[in-house]
N, C-alpha and C. Protein backbone atom coordinates (compact mmCIF):
# COMPACT_ATOMS: atom_id res chain seq x y z
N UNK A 1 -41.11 -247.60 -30.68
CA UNK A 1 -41.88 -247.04 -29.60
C UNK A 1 -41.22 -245.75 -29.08
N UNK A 2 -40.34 -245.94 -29.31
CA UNK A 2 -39.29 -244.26 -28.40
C UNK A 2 -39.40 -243.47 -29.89
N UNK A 3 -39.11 -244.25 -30.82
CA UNK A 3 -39.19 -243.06 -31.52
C UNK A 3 -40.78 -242.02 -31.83
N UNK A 4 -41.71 -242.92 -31.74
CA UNK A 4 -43.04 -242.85 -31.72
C UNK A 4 -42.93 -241.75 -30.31
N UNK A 5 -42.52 -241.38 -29.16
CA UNK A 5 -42.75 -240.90 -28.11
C UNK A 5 -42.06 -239.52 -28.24
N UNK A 6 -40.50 -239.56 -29.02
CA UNK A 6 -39.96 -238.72 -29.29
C UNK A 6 -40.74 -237.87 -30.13
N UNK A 7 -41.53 -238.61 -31.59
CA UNK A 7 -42.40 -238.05 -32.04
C UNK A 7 -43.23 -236.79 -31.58
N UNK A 8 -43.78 -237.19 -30.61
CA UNK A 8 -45.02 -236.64 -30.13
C UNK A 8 -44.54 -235.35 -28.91
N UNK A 9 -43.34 -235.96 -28.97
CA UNK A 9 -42.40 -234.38 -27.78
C UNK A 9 -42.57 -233.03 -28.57
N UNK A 10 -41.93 -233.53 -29.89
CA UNK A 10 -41.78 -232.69 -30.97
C UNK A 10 -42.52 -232.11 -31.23
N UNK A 11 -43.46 -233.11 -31.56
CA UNK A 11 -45.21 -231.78 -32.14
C UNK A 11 -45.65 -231.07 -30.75
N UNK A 12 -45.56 -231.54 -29.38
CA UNK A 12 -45.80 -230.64 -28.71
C UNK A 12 -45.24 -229.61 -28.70
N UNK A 13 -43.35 -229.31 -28.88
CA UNK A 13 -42.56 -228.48 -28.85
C UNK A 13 -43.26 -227.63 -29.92
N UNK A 14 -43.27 -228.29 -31.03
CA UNK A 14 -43.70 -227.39 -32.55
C UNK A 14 -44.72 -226.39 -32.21
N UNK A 15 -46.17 -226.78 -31.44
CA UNK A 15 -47.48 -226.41 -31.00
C UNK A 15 -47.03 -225.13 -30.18
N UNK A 16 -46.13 -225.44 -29.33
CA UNK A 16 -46.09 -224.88 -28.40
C UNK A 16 -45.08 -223.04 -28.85
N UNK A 17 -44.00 -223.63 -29.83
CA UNK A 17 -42.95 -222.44 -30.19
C UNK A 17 -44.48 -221.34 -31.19
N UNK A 18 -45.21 -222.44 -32.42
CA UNK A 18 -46.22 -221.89 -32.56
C UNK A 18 -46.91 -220.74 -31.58
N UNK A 19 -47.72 -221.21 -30.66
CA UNK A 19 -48.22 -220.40 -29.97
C UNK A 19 -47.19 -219.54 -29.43
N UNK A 20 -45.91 -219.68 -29.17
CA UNK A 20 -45.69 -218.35 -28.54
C UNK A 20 -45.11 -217.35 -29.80
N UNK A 21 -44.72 -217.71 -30.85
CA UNK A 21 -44.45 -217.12 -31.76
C UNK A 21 -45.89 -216.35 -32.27
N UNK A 22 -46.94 -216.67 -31.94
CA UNK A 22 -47.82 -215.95 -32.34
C UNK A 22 -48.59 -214.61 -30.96
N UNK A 23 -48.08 -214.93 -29.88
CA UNK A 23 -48.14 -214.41 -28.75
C UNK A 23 -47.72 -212.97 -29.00
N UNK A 24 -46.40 -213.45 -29.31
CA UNK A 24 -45.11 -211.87 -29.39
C UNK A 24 -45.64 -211.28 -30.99
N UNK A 25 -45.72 -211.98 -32.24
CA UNK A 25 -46.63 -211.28 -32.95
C UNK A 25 -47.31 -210.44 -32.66
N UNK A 26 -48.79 -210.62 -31.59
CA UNK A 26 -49.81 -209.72 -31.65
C UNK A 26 -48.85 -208.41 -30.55
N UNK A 27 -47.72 -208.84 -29.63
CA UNK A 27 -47.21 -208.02 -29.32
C UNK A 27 -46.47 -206.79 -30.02
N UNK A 28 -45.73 -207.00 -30.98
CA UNK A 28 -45.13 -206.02 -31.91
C UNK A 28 -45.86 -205.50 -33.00
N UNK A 29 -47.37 -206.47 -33.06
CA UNK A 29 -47.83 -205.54 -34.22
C UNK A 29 -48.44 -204.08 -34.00
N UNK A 30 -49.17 -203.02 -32.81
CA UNK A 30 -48.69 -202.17 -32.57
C UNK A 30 -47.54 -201.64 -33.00
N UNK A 31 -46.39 -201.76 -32.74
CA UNK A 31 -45.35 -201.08 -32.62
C UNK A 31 -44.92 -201.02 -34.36
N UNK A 32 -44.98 -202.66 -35.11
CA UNK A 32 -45.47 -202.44 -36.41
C UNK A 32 -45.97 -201.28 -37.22
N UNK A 33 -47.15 -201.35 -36.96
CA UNK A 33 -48.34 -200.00 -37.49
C UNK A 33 -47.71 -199.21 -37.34
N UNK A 34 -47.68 -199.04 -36.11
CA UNK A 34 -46.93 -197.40 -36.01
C UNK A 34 -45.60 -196.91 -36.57
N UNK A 35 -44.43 -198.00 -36.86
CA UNK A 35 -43.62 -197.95 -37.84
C UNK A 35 -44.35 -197.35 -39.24
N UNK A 36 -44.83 -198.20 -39.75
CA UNK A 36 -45.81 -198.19 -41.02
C UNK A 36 -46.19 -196.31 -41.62
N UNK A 37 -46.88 -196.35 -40.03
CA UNK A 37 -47.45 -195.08 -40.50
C UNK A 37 -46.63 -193.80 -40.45
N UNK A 38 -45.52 -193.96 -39.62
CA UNK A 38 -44.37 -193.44 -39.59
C UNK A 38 -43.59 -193.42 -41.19
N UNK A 39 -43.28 -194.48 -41.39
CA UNK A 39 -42.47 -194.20 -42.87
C UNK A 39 -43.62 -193.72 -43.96
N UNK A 40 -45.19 -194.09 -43.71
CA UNK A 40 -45.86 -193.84 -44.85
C UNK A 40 -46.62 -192.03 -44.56
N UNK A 41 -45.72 -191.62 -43.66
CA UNK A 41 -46.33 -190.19 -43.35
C UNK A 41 -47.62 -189.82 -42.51
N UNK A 42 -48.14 -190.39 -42.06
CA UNK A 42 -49.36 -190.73 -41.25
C UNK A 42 -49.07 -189.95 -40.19
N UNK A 43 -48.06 -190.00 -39.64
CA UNK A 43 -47.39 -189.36 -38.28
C UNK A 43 -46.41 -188.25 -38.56
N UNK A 44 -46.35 -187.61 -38.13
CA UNK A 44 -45.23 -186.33 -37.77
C UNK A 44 -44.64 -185.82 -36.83
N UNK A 45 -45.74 -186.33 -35.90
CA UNK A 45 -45.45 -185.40 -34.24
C UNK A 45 -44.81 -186.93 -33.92
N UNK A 46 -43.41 -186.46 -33.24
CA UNK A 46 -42.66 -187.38 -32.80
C UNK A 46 -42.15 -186.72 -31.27
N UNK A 47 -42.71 -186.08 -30.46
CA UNK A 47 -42.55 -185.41 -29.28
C UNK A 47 -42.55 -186.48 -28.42
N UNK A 48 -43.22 -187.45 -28.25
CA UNK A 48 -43.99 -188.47 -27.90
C UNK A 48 -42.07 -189.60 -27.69
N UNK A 49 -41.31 -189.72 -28.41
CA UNK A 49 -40.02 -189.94 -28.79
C UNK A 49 -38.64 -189.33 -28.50
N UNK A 50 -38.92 -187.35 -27.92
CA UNK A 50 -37.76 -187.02 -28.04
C UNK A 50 -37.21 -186.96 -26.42
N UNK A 51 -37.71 -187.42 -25.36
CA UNK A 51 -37.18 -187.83 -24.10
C UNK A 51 -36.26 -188.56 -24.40
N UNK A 52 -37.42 -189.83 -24.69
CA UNK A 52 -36.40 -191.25 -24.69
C UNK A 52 -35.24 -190.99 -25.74
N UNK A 53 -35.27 -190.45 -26.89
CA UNK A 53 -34.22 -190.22 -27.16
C UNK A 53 -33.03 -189.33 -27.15
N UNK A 54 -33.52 -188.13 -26.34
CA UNK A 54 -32.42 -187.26 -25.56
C UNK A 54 -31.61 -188.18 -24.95
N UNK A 55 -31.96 -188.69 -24.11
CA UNK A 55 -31.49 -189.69 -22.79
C UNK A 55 -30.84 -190.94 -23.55
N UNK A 56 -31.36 -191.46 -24.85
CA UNK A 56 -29.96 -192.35 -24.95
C UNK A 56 -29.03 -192.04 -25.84
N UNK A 57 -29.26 -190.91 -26.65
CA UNK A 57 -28.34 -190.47 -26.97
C UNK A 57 -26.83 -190.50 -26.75
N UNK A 58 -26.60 -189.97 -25.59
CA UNK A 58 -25.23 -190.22 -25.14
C UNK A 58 -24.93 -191.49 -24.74
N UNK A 59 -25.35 -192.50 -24.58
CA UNK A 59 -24.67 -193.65 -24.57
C UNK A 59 -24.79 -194.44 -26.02
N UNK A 60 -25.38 -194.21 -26.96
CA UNK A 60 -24.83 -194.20 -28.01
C UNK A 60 -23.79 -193.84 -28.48
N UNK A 61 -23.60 -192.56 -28.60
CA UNK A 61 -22.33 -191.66 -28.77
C UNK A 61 -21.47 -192.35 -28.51
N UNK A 62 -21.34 -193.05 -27.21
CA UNK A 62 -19.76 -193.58 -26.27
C UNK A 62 -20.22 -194.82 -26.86
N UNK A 63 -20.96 -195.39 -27.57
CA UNK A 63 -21.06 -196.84 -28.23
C UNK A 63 -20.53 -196.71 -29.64
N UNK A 64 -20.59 -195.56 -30.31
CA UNK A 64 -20.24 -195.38 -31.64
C UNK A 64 -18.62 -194.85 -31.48
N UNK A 65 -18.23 -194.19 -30.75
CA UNK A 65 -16.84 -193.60 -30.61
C UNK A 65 -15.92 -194.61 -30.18
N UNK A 66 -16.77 -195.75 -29.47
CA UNK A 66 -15.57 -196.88 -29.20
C UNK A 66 -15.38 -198.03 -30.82
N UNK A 67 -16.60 -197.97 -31.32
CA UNK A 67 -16.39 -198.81 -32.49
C UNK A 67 -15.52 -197.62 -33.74
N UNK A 68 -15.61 -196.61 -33.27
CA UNK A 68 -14.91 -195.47 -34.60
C UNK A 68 -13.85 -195.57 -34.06
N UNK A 69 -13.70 -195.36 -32.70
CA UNK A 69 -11.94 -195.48 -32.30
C UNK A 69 -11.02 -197.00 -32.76
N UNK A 70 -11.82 -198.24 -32.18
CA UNK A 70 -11.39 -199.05 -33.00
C UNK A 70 -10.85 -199.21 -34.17
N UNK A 71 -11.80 -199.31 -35.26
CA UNK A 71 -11.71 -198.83 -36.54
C UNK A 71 -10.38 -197.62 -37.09
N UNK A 72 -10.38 -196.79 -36.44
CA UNK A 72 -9.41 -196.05 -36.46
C UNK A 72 -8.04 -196.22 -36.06
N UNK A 73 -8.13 -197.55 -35.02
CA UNK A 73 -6.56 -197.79 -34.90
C UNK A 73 -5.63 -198.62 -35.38
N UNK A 74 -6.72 -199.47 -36.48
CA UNK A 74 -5.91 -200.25 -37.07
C UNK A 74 -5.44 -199.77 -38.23
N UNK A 75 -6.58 -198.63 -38.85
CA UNK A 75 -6.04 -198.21 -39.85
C UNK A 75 -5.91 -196.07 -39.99
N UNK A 76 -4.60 -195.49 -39.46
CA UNK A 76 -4.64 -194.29 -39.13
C UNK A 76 -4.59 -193.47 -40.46
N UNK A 77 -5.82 -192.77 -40.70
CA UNK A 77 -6.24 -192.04 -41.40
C UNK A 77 -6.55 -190.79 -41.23
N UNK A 78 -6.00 -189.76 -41.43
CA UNK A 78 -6.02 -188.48 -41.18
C UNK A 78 -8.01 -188.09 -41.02
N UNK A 79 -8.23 -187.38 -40.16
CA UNK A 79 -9.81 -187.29 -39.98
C UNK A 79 -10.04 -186.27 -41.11
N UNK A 80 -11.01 -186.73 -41.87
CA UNK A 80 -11.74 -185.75 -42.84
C UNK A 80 -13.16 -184.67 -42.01
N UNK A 81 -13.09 -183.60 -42.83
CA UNK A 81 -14.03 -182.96 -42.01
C UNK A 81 -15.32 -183.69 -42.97
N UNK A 82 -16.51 -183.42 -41.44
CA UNK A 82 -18.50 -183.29 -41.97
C UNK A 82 -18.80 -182.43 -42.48
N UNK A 83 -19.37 -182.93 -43.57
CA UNK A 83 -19.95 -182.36 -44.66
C UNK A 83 -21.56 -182.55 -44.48
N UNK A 84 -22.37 -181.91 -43.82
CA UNK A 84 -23.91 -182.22 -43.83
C UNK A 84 -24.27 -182.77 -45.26
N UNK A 85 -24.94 -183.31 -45.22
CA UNK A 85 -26.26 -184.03 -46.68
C UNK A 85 -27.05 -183.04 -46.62
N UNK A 86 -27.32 -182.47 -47.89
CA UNK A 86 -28.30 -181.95 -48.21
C UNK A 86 -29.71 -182.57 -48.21
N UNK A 87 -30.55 -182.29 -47.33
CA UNK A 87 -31.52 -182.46 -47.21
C UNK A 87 -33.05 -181.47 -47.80
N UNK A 88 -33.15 -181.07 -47.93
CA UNK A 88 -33.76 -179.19 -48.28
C UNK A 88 -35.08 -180.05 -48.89
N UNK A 89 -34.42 -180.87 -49.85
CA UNK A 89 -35.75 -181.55 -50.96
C UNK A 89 -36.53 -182.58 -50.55
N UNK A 90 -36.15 -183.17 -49.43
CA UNK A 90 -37.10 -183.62 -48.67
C UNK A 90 -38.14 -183.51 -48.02
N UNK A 91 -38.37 -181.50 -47.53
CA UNK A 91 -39.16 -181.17 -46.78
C UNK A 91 -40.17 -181.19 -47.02
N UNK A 92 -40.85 -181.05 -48.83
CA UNK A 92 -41.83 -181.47 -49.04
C UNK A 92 -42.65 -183.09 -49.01
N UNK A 93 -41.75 -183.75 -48.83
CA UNK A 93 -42.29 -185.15 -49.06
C UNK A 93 -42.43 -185.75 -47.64
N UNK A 94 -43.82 -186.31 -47.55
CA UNK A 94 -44.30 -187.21 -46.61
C UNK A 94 -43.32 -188.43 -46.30
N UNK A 95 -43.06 -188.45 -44.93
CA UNK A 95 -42.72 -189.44 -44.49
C UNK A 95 -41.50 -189.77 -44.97
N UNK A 96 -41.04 -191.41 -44.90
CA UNK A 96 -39.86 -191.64 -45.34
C UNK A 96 -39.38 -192.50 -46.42
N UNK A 97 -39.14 -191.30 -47.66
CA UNK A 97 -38.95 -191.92 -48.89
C UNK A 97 -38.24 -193.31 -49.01
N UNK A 98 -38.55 -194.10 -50.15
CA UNK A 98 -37.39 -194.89 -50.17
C UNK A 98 -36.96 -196.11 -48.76
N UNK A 99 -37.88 -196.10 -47.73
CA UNK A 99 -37.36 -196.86 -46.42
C UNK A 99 -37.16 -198.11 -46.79
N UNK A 100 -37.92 -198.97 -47.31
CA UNK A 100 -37.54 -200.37 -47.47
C UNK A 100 -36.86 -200.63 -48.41
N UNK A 101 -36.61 -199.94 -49.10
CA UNK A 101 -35.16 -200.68 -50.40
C UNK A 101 -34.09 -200.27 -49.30
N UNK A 102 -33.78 -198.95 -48.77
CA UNK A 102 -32.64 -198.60 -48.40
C UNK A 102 -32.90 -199.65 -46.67
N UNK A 103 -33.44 -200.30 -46.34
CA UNK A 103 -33.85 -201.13 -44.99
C UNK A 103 -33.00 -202.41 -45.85
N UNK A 104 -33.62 -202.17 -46.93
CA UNK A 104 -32.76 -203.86 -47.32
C UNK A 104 -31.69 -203.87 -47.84
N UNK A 105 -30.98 -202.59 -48.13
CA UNK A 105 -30.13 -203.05 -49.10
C UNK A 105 -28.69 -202.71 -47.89
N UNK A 106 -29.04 -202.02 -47.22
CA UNK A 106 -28.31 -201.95 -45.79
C UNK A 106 -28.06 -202.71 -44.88
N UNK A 107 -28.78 -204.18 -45.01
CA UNK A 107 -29.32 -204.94 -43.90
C UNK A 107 -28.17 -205.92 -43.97
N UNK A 108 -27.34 -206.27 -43.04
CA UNK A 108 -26.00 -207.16 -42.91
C UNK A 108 -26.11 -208.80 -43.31
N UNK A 109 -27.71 -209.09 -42.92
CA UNK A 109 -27.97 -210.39 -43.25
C UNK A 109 -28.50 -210.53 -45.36
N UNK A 110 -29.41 -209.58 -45.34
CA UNK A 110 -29.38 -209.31 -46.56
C UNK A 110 -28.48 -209.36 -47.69
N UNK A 111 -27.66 -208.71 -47.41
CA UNK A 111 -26.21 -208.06 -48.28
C UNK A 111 -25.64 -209.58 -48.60
């Protein structure tokens, strides 16, 4: 009998993670698409983007310089200079070549 009751907790729980897992779905699929059409060239004008990312910029920066400083003190390595990537051959091509192999093959859980 309890287990029969426990039963039935469960499928409510199940029903219930269901529905909200499908909730936040219809929430991100927007943001989805617009990924989508972003890597598949659909979009270009990214103006719409460069506030918000002026503005966090710098606390990135001080998020990446504390994990590079880290990194750097355990193991002291003379700093090499930046070398930009050539980019040039990209300008003709829509959108963003290559995103999901290099999404996966980068991906920490993946690897």
């Amino acid at each position: 009998m309890l287990s029969d009751e426990r039963s039935k907790i469960n499928d409510e729980f199940d029903l219930k993670v269901k529905e909200l897992q499908m909730k936040f779905a219809e929430k991100k699929r927007p943001l989805l698409e617009h990924r989508n059409k972003i890597v598949s060239g659909e979009i270009t004008d990214f103006s719409d983007f460069v506030p918000k990312f002026d503005a966090a910029v710098p606390e990135l920066e001080t998020i990446v310089a504390g994990i590079v400083k880290t990194d750097k003190d355990e193991e002291e390595e003379p700093e090499k200079p930046h070398t930009a990537t050539d980019v040039t051959h990209l300008k003709a091509v829509a959108g963003v070549p290559d995103f999901w192999s290099k999404a996966v093959k980068h991906n920490q859980i993946l690897m």
